[in-house]
PDB file of N, CA and C in Angstrom:
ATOM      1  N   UNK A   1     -17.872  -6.332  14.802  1.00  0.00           N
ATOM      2  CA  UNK A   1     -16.504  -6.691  15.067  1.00  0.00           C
ATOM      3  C   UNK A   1     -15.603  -6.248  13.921  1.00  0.00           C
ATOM      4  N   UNK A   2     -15.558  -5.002  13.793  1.00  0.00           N
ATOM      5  CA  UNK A   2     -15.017  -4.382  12.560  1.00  0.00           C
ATOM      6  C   UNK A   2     -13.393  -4.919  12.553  1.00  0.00           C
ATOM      7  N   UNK A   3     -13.074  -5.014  13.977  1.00  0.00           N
ATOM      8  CA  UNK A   3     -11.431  -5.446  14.405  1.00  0.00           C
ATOM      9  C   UNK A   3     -10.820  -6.743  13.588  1.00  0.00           C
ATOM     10  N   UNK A   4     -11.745  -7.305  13.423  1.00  0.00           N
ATOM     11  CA  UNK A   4     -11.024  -8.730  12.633  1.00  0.00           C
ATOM     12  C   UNK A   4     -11.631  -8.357  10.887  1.00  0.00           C
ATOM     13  N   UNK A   5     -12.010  -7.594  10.146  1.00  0.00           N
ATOM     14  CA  UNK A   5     -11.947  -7.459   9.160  1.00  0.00           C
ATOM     15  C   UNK A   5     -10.839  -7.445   8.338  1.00  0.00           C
ATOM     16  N   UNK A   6      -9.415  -7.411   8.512  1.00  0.00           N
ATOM     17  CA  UNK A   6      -8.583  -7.419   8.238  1.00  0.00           C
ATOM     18  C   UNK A   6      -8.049  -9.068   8.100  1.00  0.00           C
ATOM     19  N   UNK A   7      -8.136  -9.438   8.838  1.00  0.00           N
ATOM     20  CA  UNK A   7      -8.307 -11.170   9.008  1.00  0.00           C
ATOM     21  C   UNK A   7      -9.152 -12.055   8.077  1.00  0.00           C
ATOM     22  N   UNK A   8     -10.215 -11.307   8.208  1.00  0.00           N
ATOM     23  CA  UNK A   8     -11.304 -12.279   7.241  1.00  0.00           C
ATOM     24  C   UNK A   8     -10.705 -12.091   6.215  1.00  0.00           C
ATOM     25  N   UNK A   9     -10.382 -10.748   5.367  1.00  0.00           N
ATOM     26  CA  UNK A   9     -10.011 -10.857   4.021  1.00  0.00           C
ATOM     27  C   UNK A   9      -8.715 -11.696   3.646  1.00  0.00           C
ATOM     28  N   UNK A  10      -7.878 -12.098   4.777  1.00  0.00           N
ATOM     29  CA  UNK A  10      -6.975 -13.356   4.133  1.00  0.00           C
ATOM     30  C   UNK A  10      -7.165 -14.617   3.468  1.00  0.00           C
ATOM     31  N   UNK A  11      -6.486 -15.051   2.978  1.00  0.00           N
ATOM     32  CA  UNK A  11      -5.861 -16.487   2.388  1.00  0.00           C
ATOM     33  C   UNK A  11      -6.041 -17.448   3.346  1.00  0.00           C
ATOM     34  N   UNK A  12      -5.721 -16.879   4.851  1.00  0.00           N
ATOM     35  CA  UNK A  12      -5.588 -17.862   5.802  1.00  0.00           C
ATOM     36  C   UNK A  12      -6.493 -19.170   5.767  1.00  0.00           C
ATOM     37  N   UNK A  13      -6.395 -20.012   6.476  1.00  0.00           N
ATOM     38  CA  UNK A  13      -7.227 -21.290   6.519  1.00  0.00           C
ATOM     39  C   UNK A  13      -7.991 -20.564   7.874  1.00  0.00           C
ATOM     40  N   UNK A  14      -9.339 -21.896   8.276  1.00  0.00           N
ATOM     41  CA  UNK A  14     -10.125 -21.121   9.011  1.00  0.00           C
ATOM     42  C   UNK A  14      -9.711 -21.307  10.107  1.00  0.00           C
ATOM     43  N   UNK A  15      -8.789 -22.252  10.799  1.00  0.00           N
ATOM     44  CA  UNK A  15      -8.108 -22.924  11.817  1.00  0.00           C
ATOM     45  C   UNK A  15      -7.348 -21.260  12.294  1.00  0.00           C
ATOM     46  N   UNK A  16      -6.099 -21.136  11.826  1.00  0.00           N
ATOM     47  CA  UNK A  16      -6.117 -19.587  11.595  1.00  0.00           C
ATOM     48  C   UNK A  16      -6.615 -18.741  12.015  1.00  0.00           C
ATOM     49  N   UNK A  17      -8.031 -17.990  11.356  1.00  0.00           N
ATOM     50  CA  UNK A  17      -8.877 -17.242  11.905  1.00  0.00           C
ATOM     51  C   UNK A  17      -9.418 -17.365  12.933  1.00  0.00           C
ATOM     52  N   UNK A  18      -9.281 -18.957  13.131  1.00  0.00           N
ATOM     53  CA  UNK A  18     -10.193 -18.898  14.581  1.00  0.00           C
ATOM     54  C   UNK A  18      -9.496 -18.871  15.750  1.00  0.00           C
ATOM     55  N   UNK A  19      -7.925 -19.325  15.811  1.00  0.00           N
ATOM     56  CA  UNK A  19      -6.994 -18.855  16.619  1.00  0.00           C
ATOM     57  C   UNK A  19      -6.633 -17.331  16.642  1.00  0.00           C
ATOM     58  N   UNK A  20      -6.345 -16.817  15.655  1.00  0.00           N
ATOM     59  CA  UNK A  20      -6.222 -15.317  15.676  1.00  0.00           C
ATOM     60  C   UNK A  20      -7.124 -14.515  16.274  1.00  0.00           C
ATOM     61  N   UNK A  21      -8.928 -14.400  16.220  1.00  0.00           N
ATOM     62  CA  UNK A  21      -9.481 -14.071  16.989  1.00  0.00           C
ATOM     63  C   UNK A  21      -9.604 -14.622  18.280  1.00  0.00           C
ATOM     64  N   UNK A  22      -9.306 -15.701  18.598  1.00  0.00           N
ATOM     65  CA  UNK A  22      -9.014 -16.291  20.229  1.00  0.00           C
ATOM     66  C   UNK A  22      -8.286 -15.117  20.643  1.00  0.00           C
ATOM     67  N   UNK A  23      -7.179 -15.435  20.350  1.00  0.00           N
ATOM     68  CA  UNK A  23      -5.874 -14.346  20.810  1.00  0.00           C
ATOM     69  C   UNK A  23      -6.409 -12.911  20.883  1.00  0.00           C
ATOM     70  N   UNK A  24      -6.748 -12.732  19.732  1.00  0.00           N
ATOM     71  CA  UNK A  24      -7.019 -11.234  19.812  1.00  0.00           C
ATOM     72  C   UNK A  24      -8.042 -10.739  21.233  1.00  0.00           C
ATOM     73  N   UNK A  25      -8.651 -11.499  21.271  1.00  0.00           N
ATOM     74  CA  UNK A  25     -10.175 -11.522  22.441  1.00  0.00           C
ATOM     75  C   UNK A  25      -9.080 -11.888  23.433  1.00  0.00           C
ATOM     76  N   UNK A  26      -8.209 -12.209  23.797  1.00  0.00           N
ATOM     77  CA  UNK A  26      -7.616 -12.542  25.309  1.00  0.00           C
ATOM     78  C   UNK A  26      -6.358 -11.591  25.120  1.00  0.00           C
ATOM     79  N   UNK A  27      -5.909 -10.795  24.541  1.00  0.00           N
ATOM     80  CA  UNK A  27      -4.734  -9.629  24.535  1.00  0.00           C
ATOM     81  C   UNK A  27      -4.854  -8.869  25.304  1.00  0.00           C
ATOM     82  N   UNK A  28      -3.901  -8.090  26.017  1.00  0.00           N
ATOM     83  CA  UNK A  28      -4.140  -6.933  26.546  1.00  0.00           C
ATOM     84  C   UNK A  28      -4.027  -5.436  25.529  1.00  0.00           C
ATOM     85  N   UNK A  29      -3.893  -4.382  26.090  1.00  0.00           N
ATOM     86  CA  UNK A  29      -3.786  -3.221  24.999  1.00  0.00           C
ATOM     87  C   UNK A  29      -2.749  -3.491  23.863  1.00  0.00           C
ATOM     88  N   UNK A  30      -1.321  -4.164  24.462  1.00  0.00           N
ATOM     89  CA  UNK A  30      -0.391  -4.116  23.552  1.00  0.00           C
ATOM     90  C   UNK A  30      -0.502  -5.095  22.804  1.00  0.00           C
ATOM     91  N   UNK A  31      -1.354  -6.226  22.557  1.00  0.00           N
ATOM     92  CA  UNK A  31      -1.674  -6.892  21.635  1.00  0.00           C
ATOM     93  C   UNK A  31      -0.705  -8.722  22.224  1.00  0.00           C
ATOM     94  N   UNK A  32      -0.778  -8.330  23.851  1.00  0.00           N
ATOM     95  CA  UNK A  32      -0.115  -9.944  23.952  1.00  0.00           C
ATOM     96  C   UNK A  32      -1.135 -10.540  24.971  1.00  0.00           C
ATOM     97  N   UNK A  33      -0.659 -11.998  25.015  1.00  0.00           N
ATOM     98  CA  UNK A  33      -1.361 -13.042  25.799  1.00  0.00           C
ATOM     99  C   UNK A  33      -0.499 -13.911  25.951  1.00  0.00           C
ATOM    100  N   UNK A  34      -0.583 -14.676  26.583  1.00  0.00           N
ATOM    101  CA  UNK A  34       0.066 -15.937  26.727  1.00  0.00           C
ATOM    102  C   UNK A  34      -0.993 -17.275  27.368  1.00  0.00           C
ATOM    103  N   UNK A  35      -1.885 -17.959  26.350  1.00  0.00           N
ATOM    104  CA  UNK A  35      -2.869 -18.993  26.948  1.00  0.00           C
ATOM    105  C   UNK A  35      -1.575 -20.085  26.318  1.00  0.00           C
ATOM    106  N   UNK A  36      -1.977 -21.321  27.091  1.00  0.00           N
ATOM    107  CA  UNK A  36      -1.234 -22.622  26.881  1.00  0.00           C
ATOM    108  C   UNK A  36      -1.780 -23.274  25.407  1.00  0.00           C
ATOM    109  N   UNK A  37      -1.275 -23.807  24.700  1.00  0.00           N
ATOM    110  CA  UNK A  37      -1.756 -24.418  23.458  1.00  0.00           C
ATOM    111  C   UNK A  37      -3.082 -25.585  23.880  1.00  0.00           C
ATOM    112  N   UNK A  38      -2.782 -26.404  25.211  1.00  0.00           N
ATOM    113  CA  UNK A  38      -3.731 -26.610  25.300  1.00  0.00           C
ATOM    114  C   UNK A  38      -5.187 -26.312  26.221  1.00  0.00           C
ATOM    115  N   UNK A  39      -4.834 -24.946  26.646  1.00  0.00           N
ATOM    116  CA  UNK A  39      -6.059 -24.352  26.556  1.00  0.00           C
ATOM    117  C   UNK A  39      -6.859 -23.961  25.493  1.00  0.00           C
ATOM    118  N   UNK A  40      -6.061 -23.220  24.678  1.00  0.00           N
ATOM    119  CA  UNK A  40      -6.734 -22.684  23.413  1.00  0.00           C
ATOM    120  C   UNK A  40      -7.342 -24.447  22.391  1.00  0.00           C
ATOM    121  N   UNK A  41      -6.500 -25.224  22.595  1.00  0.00           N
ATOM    122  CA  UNK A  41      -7.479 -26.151  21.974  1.00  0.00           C
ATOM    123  C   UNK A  41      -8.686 -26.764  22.484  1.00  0.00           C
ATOM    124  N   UNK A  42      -8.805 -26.833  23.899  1.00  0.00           N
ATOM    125  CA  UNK A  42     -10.095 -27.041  24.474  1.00  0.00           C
ATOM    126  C   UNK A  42     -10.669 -25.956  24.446  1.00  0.00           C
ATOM    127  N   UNK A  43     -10.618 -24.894  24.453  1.00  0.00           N
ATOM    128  CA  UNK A  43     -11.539 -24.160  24.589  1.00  0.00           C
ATOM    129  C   UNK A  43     -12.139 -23.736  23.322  1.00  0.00           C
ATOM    130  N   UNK A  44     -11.480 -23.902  22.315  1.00  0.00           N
ATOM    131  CA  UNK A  44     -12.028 -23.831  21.102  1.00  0.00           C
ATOM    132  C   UNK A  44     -12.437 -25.023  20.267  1.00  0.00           C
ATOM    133  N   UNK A  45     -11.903 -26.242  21.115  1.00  0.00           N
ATOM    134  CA  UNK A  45     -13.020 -27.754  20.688  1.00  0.00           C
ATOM    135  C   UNK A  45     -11.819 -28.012  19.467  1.00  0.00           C
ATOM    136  N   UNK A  46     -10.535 -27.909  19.066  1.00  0.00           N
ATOM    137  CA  UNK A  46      -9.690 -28.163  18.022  1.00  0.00           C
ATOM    138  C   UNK A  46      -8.483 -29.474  18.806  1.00  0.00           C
ATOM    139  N   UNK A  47      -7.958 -30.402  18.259  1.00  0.00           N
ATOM    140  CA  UNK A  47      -6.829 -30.883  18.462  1.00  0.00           C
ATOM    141  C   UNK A  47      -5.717 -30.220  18.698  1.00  0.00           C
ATOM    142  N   UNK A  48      -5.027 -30.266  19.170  1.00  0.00           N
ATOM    143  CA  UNK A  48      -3.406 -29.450  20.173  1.00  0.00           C
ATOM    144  C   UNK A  48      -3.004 -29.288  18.625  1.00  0.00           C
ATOM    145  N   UNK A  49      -2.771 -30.243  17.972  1.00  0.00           N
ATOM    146  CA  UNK A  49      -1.697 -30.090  16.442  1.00  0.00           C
ATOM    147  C   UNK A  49      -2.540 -28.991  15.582  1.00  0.00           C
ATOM    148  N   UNK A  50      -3.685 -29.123  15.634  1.00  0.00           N
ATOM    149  CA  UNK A  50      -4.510 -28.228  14.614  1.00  0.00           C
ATOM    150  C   UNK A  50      -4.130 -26.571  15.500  1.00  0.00           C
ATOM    151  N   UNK A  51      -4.287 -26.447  16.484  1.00  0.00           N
ATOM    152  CA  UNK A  51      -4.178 -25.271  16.868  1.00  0.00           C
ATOM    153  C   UNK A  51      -2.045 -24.869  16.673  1.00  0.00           C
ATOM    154  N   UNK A  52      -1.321 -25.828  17.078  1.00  0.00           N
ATOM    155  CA  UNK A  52       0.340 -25.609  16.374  1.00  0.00           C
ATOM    156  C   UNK A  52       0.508 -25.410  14.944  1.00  0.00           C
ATOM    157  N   UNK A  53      -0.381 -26.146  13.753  1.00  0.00           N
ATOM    158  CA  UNK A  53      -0.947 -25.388  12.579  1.00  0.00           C
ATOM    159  C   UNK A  53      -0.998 -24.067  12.178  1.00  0.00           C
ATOM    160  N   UNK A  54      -2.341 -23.886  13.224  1.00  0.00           N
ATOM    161  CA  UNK A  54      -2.718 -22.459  13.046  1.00  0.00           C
ATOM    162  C   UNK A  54      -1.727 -21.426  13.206  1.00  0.00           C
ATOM    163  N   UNK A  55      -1.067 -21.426  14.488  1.00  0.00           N
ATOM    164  CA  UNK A  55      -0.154 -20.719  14.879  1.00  0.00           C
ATOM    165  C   UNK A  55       0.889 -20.755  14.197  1.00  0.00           C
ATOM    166  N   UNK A  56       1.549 -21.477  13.505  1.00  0.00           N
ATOM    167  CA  UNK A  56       2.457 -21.799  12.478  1.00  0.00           C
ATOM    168  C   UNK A  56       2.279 -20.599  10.958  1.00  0.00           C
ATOM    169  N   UNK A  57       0.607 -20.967  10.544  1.00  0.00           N
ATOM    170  CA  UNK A  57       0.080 -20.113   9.733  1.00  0.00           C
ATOM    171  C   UNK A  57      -0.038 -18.138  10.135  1.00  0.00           C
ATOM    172  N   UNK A  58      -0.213 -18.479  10.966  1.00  0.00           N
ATOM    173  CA  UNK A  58       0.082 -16.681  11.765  1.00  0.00           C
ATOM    174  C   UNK A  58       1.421 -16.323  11.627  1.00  0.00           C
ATOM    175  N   UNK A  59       2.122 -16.952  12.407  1.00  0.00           N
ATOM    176  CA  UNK A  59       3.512 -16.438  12.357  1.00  0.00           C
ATOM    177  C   UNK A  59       3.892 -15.994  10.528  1.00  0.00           C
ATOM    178  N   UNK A  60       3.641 -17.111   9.884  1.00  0.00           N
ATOM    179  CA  UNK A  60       4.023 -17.113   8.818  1.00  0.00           C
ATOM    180  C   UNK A  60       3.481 -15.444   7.754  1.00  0.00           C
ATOM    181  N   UNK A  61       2.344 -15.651   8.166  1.00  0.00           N
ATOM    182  CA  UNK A  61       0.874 -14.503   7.862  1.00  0.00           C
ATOM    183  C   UNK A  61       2.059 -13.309   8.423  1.00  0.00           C
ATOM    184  N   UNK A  62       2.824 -13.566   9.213  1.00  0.00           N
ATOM    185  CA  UNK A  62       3.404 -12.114  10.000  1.00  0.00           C
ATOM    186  C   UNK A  62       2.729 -11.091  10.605  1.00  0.00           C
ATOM    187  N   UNK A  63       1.407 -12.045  11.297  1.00  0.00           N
ATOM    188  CA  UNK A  63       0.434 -11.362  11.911  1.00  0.00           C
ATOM    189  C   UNK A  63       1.042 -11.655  13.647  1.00  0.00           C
ATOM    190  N   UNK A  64       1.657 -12.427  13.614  1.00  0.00           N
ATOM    191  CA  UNK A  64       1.782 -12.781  15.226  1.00  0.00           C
ATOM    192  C   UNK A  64       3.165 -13.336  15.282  1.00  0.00           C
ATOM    193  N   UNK A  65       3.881 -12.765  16.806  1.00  0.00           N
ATOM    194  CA  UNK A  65       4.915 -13.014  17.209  1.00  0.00           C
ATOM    195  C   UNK A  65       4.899 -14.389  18.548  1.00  0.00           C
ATOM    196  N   UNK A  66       5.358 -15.013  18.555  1.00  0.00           N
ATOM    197  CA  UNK A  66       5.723 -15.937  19.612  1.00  0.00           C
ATOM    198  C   UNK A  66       7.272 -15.814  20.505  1.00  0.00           C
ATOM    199  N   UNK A  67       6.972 -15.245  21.583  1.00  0.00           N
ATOM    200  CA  UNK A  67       8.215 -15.601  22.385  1.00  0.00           C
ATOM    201  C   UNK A  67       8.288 -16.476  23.459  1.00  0.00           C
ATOM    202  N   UNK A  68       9.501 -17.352  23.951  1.00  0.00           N
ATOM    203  CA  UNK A  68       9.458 -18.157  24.974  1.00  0.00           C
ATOM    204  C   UNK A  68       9.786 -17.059  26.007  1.00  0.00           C
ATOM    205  N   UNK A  69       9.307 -17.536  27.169  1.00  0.00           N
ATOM    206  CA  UNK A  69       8.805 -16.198  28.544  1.00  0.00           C
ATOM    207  C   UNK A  69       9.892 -17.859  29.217  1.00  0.00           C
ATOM    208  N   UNK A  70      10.334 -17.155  30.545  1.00  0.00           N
ATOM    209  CA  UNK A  70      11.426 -17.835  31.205  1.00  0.00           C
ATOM    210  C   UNK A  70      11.411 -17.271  32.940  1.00  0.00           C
ATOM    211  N   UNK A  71      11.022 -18.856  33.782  1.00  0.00           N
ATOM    212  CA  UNK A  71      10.815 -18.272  35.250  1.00  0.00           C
ATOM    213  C   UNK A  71      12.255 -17.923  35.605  1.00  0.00           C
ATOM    214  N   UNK A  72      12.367 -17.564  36.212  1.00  0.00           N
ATOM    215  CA  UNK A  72      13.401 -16.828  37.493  1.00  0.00           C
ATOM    216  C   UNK A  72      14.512 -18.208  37.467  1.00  0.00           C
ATOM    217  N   UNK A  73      14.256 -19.409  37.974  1.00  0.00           N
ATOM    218  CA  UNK A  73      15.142 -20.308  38.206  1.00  0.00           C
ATOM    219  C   UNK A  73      15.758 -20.841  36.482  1.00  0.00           C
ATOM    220  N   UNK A  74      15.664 -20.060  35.671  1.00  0.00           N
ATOM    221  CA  UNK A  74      15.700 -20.550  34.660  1.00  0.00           C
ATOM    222  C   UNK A  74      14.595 -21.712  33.783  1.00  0.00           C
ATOM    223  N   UNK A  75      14.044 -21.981  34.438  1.00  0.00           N
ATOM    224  CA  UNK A  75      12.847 -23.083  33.665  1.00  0.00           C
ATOM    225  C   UNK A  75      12.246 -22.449  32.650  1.00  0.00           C
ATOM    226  N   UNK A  76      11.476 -23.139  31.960  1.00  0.00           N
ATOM    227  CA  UNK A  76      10.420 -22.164  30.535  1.00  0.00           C
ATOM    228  C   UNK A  76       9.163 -22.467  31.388  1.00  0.00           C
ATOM    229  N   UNK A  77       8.666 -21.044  30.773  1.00  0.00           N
ATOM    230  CA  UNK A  77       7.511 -20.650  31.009  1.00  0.00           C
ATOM    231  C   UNK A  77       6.539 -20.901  29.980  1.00  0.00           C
ATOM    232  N   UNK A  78       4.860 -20.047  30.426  1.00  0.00           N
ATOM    233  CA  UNK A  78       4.315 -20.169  28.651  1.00  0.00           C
ATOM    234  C   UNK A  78       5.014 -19.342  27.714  1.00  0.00           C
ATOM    235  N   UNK A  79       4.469 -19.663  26.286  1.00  0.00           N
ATOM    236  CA  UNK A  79       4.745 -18.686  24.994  1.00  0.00           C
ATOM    237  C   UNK A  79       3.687 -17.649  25.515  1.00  0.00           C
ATOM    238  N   UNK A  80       4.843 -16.252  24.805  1.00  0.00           N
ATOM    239  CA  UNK A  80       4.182 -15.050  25.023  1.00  0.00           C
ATOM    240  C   UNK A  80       3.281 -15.292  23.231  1.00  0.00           C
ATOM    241  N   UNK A  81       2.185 -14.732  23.089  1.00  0.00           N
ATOM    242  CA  UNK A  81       2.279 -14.180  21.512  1.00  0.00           C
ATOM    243  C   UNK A  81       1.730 -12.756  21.545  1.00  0.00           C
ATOM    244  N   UNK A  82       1.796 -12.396  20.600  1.00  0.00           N
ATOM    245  CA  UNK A  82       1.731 -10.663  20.686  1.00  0.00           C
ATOM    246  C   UNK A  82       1.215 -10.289  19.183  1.00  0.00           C
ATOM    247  N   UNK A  83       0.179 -10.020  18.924  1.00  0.00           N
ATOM    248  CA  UNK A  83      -0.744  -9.554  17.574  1.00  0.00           C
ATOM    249  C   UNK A  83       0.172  -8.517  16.876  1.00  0.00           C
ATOM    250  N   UNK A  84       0.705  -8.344  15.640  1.00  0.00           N
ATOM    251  CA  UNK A  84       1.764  -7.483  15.262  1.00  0.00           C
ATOM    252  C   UNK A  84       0.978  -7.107  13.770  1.00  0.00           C
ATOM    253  N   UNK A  85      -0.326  -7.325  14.273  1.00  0.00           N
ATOM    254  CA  UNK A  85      -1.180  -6.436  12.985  1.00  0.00           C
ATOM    255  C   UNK A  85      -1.586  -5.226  13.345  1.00  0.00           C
ATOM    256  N   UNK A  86      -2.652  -4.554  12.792  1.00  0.00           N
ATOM    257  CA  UNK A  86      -3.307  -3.842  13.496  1.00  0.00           C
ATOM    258  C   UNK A  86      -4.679  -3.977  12.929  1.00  0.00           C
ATOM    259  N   UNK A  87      -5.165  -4.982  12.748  1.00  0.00           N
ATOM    260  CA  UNK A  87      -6.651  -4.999  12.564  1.00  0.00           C
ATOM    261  C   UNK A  87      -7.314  -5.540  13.649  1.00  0.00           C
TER     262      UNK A  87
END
């Protein structure tokens, strides 16, 4: 998994890494996804806040973008996020 070598060598906490490779493993080519926060915390066995943490720590890392996505009638949709590394 040479792809997250770039990752491991951070500062990040491991909460972090382990969201960042979530994401990365559910992206399409251009580097987005959109899973619900609490999918990604069940499925990775973490508390909802520990995974808003993590994601907090990414953004910050300036490894990952978050946008709010918006249905048709105006309502919110999920967050897009979109990998803005390239490892």
């Amino acid at each position: 998994m040479a792809y997250f070598s770039k990752i491991y060598e951070t500062d990040l906490p491991h909460r972090a890494k382990t969201v960042y490779m979530y994401l990365k493993d559910r992206s399409d080519k251009k580097g987005q996804c959109y899973p619900a926060i609490n999918t990604i915390a069940k499925e990775l066995h973490l508390s909802r806040r520990t995974v808003e943490r993590a994601i907090q720590d990414l953004l910050a890392a300036g490894v990952l973008k978050k946008e709010q996505r918006w249905r048709e009638n105006g309502g919110k949709s999920s967050l897009l996020y979109t990998i803005t590394d390239s490892s």
